[in-house]
N, C-alpha and C. Protein backbone atom coordinates (compact mmCIF):
# COMPACT_ATOMS: atom_id res chain seq x y z
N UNK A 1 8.74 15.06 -25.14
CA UNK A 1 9.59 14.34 -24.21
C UNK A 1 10.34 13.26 -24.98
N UNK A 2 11.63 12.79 -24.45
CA UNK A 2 12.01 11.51 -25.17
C UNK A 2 12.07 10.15 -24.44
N UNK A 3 11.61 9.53 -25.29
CA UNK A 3 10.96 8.28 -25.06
C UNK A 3 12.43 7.63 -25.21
N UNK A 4 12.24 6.20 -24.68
CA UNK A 4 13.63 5.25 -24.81
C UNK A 4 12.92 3.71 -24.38
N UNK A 5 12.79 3.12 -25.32
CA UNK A 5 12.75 1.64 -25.05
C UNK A 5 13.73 0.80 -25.36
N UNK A 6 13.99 0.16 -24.55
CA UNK A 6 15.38 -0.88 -25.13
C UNK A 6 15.09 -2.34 -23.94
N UNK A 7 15.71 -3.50 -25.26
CA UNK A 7 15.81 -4.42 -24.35
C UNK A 7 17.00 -4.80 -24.19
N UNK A 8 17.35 -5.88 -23.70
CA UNK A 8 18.83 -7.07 -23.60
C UNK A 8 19.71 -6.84 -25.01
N UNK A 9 19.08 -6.78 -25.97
CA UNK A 9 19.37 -7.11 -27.41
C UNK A 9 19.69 -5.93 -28.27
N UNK A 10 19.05 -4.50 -28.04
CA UNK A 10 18.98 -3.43 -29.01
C UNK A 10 17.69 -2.43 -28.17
N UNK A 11 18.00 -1.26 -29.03
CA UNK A 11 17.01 0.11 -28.36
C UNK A 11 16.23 -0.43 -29.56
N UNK A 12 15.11 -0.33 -29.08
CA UNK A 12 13.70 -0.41 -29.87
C UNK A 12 12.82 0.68 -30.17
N UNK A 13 13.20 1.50 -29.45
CA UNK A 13 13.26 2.92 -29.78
C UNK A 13 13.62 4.43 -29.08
N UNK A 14 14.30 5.26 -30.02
CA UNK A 14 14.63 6.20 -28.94
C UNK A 14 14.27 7.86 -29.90
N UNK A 15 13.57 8.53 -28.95
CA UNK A 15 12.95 9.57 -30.22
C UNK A 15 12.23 10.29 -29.34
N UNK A 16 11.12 11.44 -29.84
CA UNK A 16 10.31 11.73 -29.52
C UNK A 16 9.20 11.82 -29.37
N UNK A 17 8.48 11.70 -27.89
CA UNK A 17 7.07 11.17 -28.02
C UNK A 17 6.22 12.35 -27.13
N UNK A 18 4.78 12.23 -27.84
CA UNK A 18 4.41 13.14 -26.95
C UNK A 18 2.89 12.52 -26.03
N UNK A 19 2.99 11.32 -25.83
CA UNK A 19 2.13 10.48 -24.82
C UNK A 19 2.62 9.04 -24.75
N UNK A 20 2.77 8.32 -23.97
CA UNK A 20 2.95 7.04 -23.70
C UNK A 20 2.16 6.09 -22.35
N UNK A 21 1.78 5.06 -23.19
CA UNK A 21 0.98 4.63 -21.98
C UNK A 21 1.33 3.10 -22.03
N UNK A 22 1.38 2.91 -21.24
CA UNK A 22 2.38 0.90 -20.39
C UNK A 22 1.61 0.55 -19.53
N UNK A 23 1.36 -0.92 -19.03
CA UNK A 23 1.04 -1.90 -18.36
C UNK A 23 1.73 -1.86 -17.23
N UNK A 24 1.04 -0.94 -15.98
CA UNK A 24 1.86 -1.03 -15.03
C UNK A 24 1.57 -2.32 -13.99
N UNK A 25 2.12 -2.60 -13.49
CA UNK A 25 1.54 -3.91 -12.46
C UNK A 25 0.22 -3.46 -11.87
N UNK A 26 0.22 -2.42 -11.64
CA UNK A 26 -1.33 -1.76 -10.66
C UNK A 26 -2.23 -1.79 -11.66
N UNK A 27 -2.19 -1.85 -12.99
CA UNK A 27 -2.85 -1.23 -13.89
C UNK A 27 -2.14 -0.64 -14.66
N UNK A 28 -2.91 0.46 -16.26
CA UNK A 28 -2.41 0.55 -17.20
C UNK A 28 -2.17 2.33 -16.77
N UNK A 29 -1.08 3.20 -17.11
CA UNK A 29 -0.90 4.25 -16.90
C UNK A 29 -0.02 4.73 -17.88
N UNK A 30 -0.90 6.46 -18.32
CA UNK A 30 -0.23 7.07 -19.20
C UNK A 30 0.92 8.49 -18.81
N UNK A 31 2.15 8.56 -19.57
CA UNK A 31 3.04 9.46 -19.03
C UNK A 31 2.85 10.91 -20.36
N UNK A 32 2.43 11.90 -19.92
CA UNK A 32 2.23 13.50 -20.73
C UNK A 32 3.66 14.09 -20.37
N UNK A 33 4.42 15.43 -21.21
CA UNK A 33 5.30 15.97 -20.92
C UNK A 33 4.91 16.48 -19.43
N UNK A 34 6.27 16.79 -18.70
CA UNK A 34 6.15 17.58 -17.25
C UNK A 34 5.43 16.63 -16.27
N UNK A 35 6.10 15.49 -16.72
CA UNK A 35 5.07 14.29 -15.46
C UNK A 35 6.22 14.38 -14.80
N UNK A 36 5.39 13.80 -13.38
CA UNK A 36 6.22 13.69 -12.21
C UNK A 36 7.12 12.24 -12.76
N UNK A 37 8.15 12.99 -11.82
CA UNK A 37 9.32 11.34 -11.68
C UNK A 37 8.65 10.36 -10.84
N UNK A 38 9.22 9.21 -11.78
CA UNK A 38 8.44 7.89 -10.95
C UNK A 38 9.25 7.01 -11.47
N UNK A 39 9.20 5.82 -10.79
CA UNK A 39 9.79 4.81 -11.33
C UNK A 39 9.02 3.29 -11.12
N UNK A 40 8.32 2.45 -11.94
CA UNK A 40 7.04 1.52 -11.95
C UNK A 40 7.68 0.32 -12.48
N UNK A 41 7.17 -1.12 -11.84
CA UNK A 41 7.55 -1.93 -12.76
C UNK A 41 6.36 -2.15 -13.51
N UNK A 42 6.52 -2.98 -14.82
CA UNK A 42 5.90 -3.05 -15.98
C UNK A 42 5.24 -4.84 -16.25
N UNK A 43 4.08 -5.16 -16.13
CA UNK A 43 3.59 -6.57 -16.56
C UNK A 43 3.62 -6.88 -18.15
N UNK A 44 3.04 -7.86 -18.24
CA UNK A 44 3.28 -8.22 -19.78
C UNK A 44 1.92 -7.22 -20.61
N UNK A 45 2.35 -7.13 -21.94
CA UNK A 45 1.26 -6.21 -22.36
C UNK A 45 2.25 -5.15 -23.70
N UNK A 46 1.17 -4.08 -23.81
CA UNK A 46 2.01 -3.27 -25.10
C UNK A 46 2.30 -2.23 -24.37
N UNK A 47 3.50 -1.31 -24.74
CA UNK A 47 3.62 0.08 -24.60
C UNK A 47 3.22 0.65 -26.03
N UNK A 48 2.21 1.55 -25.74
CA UNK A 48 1.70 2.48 -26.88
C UNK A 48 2.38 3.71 -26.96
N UNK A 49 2.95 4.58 -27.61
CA UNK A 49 3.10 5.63 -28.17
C UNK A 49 2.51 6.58 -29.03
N UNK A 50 2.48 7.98 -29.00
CA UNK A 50 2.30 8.70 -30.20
C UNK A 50 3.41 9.58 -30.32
N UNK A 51 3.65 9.63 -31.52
CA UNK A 51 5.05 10.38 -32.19
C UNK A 51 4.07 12.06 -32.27
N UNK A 52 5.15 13.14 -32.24
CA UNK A 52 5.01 14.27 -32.64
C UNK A 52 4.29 14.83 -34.06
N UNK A 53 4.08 13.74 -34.90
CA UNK A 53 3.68 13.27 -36.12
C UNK A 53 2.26 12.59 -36.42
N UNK A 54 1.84 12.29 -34.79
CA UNK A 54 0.37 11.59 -34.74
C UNK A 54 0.67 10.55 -35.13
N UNK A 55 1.45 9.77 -35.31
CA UNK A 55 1.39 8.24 -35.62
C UNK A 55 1.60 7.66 -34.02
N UNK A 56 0.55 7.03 -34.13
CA UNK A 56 0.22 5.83 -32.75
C UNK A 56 1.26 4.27 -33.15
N UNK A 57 2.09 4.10 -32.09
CA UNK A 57 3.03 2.91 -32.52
C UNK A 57 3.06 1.96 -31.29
N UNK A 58 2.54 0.44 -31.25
CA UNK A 58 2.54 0.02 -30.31
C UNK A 58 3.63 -1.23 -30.14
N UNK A 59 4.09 -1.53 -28.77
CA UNK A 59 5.32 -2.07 -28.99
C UNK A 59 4.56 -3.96 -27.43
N UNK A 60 4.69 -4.25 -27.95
CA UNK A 60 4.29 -6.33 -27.21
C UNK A 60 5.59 -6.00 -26.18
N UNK A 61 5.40 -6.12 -24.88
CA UNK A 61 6.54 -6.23 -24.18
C UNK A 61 6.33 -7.53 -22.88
N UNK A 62 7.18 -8.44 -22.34
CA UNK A 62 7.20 -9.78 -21.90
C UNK A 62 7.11 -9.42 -20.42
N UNK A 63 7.39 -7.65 -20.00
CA UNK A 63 7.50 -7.37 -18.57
C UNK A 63 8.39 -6.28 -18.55
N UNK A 64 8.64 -5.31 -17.46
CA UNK A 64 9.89 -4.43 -17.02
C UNK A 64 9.52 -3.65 -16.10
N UNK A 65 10.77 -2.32 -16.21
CA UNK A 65 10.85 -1.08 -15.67
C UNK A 65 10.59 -0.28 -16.42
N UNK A 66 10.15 1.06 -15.68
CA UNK A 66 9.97 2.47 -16.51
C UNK A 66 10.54 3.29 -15.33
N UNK A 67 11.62 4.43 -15.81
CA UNK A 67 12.30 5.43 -15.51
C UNK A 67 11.62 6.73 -15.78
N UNK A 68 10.77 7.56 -15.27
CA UNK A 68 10.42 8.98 -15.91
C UNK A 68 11.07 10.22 -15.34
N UNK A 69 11.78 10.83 -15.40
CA UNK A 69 12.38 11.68 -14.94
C UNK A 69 12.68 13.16 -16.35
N UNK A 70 12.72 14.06 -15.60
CA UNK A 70 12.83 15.54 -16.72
C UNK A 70 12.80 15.22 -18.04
N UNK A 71 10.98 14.96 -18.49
CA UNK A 71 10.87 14.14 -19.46
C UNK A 71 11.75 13.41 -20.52
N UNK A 72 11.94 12.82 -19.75
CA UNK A 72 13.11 11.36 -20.20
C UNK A 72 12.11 10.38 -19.67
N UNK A 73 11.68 9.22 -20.65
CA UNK A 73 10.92 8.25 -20.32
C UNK A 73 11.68 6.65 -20.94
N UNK A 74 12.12 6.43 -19.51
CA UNK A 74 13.34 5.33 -20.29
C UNK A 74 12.81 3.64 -19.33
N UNK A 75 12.05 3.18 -20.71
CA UNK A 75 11.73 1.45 -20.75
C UNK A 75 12.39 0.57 -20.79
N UNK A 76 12.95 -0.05 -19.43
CA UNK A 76 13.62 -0.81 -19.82
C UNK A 76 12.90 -2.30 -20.25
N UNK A 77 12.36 -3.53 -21.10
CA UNK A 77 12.18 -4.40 -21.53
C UNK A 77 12.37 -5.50 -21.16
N UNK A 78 11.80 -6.84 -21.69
CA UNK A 78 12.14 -8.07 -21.78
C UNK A 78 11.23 -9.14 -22.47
């Protein structure tokens, strides 16, 4: 699926991922290819990733949105 984080300032990343898991306000929740569309806001905390490559990359975020739709997983930041 492709992943997309970006804040105010610059994309922080845009690529392919094949798990992601964020700080949802309810709690922490992870997105797999073929997830349902949703759209969540985001508390303070990390979004974790793993690349197609097995590298685990974690990203400090201040709060947001998450977009998931036909695996397109688009973070928006702050």
């Amino acid at each position: 699926m492709t992943l997309e984080i970006i804040s105010p300032n610059e994309i922080l990343f845009k690529g392919e991922a094949e798990a992601v898991t964020m700080p949802g306000a309810l709690g922490s929740f992870t997105v797999l290819k073929n997830h349902a569309s949703l759209i969540s806001v985001l508390k303070a905390g990390s979004v974790q990733y793993r690349t197609p490559g097995g590298e685990e990359i974690s990203v400090e975020i201040g709060g947001g949105l998450v977009d998931v739709d036909n695996n397109v997983v688009s973070v928006c930041v702050y």
